[in-house]
C-alpha atoms as a PDB file:
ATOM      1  CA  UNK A   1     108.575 -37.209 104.509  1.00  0.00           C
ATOM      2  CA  UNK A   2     107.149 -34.750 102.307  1.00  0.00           C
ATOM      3  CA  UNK A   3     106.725 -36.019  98.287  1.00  0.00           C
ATOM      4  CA  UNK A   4     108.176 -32.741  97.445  1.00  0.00           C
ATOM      5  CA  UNK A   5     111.437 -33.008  99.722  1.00  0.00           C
ATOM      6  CA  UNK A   6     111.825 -36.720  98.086  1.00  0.00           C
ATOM      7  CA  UNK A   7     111.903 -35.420  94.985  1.00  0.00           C
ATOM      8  CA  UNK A   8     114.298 -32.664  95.614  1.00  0.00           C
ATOM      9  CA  UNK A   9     116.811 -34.767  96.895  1.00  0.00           C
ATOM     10  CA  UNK A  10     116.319 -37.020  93.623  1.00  0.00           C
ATOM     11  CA  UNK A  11     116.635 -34.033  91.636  1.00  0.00           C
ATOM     12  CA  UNK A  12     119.680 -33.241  93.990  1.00  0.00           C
ATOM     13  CA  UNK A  13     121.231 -36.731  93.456  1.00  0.00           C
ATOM     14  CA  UNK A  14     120.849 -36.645  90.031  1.00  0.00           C
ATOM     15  CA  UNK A  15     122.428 -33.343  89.365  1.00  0.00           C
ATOM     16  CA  UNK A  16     125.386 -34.479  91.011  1.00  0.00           C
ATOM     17  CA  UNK A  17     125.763 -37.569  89.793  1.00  0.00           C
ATOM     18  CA  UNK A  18     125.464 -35.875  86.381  1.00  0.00           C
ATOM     19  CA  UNK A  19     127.913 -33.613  87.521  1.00  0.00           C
ATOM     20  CA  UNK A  20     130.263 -36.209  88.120  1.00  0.00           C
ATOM     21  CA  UNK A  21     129.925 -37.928  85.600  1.00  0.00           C
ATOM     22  CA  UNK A  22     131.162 -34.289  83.060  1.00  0.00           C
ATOM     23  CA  UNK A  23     134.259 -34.345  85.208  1.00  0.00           C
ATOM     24  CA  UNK A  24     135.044 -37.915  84.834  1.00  0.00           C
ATOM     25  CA  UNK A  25     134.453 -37.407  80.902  1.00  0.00           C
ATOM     26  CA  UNK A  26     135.921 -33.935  80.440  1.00  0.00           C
ATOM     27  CA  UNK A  27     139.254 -35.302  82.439  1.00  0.00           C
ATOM     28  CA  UNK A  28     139.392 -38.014  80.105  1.00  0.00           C
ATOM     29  CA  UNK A  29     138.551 -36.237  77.160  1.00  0.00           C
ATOM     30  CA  UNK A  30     141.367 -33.948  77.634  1.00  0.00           C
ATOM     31  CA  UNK A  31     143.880 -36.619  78.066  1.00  0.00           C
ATOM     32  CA  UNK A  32     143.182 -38.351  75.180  1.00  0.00           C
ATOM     33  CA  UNK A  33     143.257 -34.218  73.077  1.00  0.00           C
ATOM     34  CA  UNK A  34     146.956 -34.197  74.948  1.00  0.00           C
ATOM     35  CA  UNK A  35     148.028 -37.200  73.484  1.00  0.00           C
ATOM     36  CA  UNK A  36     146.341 -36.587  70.256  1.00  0.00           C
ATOM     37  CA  UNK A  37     148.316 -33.588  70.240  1.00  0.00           C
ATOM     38  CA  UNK A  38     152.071 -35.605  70.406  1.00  0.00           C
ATOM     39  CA  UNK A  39     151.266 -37.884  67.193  1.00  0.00           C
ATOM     40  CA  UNK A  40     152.820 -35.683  64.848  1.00  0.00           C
ATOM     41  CA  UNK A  41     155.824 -34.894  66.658  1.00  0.00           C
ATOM     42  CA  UNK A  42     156.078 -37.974  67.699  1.00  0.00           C
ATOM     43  CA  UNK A  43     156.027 -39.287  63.862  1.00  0.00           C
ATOM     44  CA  UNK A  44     158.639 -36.898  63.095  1.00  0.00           C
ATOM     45  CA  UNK A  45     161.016 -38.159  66.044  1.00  0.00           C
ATOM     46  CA  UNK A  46     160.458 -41.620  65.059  1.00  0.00           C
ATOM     47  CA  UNK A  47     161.705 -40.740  61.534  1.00  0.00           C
ATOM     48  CA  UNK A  48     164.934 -39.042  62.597  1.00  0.00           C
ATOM     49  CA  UNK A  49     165.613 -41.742  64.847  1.00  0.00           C
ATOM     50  CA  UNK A  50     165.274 -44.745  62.219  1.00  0.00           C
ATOM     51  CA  UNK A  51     167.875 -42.364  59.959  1.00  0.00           C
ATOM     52  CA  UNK A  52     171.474 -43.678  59.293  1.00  0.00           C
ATOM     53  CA  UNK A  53     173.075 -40.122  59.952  1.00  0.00           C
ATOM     54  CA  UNK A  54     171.506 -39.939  63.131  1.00  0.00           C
ATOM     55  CA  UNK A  55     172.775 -42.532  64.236  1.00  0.00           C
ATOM     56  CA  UNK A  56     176.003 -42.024  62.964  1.00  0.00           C
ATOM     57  CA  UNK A  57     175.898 -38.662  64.760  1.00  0.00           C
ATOM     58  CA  UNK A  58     175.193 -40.595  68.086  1.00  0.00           C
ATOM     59  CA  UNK A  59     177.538 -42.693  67.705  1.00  0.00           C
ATOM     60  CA  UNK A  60     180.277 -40.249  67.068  1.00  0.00           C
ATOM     61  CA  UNK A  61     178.969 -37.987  69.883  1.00  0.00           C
ATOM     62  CA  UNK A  62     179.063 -40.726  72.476  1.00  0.00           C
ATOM     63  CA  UNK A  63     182.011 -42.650  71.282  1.00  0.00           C
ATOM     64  CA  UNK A  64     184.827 -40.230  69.425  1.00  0.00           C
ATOM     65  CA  UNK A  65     183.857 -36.873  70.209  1.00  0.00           C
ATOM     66  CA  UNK A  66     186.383 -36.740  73.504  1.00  0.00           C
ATOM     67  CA  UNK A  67     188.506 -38.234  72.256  1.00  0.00           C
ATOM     68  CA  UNK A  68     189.198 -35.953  68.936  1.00  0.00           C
ATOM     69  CA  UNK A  69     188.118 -33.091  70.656  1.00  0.00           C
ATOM     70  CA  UNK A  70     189.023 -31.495  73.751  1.00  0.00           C
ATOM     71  CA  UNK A  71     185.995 -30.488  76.136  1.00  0.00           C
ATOM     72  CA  UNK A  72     187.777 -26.998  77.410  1.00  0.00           C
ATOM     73  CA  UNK A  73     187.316 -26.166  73.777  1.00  0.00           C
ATOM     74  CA  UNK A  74     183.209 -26.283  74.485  1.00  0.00           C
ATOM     75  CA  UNK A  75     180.883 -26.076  71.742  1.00  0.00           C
ATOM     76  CA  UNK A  76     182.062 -22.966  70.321  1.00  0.00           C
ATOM     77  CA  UNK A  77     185.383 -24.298  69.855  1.00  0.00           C
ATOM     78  CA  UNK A  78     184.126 -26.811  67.629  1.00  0.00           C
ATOM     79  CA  UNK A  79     184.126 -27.124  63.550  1.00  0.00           C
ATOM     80  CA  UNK A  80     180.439 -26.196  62.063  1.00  0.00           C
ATOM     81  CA  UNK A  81     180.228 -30.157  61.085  1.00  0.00           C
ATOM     82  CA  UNK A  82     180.959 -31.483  64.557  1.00  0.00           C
ATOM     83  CA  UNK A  83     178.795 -28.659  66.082  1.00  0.00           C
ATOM     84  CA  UNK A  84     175.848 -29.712  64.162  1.00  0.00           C
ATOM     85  CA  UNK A  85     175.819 -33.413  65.081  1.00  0.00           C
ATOM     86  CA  UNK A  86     176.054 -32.766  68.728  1.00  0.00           C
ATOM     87  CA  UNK A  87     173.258 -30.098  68.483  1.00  0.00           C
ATOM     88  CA  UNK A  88     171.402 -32.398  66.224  1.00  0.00           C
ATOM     89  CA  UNK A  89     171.302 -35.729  68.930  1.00  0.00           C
ATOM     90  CA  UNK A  90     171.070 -33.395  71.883  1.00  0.00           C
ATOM     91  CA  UNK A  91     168.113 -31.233  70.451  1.00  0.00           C
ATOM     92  CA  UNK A  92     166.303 -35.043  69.311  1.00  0.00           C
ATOM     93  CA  UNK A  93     166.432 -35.941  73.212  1.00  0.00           C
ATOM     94  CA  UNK A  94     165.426 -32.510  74.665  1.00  0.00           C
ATOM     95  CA  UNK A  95     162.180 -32.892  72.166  1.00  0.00           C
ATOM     96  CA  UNK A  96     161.419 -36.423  73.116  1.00  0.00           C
ATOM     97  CA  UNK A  97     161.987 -35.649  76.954  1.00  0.00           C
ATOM     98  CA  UNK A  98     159.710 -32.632  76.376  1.00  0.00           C
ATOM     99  CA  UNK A  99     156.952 -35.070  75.283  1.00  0.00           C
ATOM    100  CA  UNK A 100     156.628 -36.750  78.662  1.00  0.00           C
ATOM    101  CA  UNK A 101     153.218 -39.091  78.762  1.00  0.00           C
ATOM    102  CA  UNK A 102     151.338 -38.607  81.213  1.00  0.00           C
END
């Protein structure tokens, strides 16, 4: 073997392993921007949730809203009040479903 040849193929090896290793660290690095990226909303989400009228809206929602209400009515048959709590705990789970972690 040529010394020339062996020290393309190290230059070779070491392109790709350098290569490789940008990949590995630009996949990761992105990840960790995604993430980085959900902190805020997630902050905010965690604040709703720990509120007392959130709760109380999910609790009326889940528990007394068919009962007081009929559902052929829909959501535009319902009173501004009532309308906003079911928009408000439905709206809180669309976001936090949106921010699926990957």
């Amino acid at each position: 073997m040529d010394g020339s040849l062996l020290l393309n193929l190290l230059a070779l090896l070491i392109s790709i392993c350098a290569v490789a290793a940008s990949l590995i660290f630009g996949t990761r690095q992105l990840a960790i921007a995604r993430h980085a990226n959900y902190i805020p909303a997630l902050l905010d989400l965690l604040a709703e949730f720990r509120k007392v009228e959130f709760h109380e809206q999910y609790n009326f929602v889940c528990s007394r809203l068919r009962e007081e209400y009929s559902p052929e009515l829909g959501l535009s048959g319902l009173p501004p009040e009532v309308k906003q709590s079911v928009y408000s705990v439905a709206y809180f789970f669309q976001t936090l479903a949106g921010m699926r972690w990957e």
